[in-house]
C-alpha atoms as a PDB file:
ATOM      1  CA  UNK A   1      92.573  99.688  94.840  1.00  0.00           C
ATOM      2  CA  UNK A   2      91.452  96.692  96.999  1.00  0.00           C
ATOM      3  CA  UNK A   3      89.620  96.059  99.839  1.00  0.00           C
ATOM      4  CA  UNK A   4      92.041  96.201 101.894  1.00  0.00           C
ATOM      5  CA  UNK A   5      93.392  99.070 101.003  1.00  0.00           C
ATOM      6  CA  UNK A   6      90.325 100.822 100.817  1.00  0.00           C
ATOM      7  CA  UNK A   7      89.617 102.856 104.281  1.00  0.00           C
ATOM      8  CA  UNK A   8      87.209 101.449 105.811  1.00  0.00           C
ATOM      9  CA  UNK A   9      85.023 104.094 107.737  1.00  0.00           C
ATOM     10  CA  UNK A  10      82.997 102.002 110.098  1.00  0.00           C
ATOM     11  CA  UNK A  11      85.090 103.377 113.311  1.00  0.00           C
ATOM     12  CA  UNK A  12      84.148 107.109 112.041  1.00  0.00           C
ATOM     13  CA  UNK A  13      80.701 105.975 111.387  1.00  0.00           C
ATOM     14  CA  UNK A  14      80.474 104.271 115.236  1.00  0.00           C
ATOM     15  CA  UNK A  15      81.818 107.554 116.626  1.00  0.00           C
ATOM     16  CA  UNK A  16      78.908 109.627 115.097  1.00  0.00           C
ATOM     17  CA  UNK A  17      75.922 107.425 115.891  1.00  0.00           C
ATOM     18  CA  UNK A  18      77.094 105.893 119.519  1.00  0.00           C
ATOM     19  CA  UNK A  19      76.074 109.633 121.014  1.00  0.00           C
ATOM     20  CA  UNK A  20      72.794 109.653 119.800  1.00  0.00           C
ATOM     21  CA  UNK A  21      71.448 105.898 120.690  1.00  0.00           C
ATOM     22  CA  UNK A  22      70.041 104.861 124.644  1.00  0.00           C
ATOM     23  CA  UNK A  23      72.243 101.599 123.420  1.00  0.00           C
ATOM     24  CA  UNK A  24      75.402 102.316 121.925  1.00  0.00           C
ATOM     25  CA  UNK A  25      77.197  98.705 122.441  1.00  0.00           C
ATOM     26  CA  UNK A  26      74.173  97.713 120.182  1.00  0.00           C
ATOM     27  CA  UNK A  27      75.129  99.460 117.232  1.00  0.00           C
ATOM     28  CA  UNK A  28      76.152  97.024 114.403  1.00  0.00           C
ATOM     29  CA  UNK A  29      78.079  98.752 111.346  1.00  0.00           C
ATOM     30  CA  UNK A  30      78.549  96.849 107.983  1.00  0.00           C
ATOM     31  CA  UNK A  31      80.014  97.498 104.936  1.00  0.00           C
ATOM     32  CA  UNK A  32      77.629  96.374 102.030  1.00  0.00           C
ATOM     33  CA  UNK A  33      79.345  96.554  99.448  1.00  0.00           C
ATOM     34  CA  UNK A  34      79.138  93.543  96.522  1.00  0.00           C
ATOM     35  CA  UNK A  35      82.751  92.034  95.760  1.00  0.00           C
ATOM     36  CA  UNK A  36      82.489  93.518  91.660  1.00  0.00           C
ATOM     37  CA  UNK A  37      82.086  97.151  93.907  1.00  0.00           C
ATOM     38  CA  UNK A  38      84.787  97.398  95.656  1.00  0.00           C
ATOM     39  CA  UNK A  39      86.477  98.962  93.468  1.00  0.00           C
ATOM     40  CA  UNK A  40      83.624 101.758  92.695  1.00  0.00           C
ATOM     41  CA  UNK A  41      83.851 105.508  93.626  1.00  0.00           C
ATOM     42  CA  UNK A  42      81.068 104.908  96.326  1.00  0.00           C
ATOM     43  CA  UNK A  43      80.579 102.693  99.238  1.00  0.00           C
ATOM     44  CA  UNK A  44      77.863 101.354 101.244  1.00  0.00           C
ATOM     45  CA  UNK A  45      77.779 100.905 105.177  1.00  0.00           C
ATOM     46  CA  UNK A  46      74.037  99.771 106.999  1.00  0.00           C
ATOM     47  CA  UNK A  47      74.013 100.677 109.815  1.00  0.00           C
ATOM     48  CA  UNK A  48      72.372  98.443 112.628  1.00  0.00           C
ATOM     49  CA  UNK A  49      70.391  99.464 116.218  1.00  0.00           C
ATOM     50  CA  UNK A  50      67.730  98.710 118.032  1.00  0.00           C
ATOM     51  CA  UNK A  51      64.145  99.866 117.202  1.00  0.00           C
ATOM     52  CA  UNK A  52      64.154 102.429 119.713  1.00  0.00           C
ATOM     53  CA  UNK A  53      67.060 103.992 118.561  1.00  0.00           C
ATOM     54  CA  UNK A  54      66.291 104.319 115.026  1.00  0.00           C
ATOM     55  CA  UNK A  55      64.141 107.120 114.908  1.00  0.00           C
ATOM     56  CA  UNK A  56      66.863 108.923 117.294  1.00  0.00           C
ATOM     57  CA  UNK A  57      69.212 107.916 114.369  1.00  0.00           C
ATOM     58  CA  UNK A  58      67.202 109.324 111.446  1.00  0.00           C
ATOM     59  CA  UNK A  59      65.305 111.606 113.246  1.00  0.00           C
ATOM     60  CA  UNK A  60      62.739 114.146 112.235  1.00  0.00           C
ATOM     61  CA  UNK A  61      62.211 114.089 108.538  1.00  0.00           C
ATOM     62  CA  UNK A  62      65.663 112.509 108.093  1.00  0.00           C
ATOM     63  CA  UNK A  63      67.656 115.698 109.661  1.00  0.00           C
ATOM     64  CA  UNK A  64      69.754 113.961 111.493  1.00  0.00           C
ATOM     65  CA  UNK A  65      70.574 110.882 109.000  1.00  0.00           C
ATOM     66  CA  UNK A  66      71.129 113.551 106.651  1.00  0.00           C
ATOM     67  CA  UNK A  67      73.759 115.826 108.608  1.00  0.00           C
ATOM     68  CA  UNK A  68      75.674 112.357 109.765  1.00  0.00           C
ATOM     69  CA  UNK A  69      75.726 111.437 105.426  1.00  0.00           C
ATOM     70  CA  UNK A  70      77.212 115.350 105.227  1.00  0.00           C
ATOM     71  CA  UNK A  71      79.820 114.693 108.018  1.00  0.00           C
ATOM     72  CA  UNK A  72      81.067 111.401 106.395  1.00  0.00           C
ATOM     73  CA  UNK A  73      81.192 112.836 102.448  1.00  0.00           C
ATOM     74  CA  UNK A  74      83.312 115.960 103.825  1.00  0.00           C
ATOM     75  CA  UNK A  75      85.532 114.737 106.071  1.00  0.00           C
ATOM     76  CA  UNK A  76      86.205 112.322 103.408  1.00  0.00           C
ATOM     77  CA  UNK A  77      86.491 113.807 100.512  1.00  0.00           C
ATOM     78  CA  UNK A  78      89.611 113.598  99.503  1.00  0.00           C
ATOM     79  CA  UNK A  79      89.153 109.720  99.001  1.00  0.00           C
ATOM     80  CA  UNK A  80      86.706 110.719  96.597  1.00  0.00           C
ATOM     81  CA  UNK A  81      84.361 108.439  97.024  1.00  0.00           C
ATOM     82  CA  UNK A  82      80.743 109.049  98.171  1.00  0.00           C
ATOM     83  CA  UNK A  83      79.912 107.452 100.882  1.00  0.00           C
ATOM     84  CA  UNK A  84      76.035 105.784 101.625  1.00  0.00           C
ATOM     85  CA  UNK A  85      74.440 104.951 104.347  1.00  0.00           C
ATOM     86  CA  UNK A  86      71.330 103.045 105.415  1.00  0.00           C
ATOM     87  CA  UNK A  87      69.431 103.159 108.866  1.00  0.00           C
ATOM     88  CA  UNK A  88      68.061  99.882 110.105  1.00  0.00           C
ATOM     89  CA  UNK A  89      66.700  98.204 113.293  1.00  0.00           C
ATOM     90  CA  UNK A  90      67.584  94.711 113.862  1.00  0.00           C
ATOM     91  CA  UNK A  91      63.915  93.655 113.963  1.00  0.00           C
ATOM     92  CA  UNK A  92      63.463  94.938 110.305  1.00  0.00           C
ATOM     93  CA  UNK A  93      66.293  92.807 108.861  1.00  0.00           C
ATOM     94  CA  UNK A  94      65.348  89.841 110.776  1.00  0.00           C
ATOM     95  CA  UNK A  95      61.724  90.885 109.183  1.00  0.00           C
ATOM     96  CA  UNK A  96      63.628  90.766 105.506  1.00  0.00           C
ATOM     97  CA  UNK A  97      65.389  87.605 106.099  1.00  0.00           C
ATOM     98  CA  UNK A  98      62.146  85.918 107.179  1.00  0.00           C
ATOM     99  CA  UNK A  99      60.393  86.414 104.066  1.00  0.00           C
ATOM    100  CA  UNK A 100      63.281  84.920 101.517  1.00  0.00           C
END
């Protein structure tokens, strides 16, 4: 299966996180994944927001991070693929990019 053809979940993803962020037109969502992974059983999404709204994304002791990973892996299982996501603020991957 190619990329194309591969459902790309970045809509579902949006319509999780928007609710919980003071900035919802903010919100980046990527897809990660390397071109040699595309084919794989999982796929990657980061997704993007403003430093204030991280910790309203993750929330206490990951709670909430977690419960929007459980959404996303039931509602889509029958693609069987798992699906991964990663929390980040805009200032940390600036941050990241800084120090290459």
């Amino acid at each position: 299966m190619d990329y194309q053809a591969d459902l790309d979940l970045s809509q579902d993803i949006r319509s999780l996180v928007e609710p919980l962020v003071s900035n919802p037109s903010h919100i980046v969502i990527e897809r990660t994944d390397k071109e040699e992974d595309l084919n794989s059983r999982e796929q990657n999404y980061l997704v993007l927001c403003d430093k204030e709204d991280l910790g309203k994304l993750i929330g206490r002791h990951g709670v909430i991070s977690d419960s929007i990973r459980t959404i996303l892996n039931v509602s889509n299982k029958n693609m069987r693929k798992k699906i991964h996501l990663r929390f980040a603020s805009f200032e940390e991957v600036n941050r990241t990019f800084d120090k290459e």
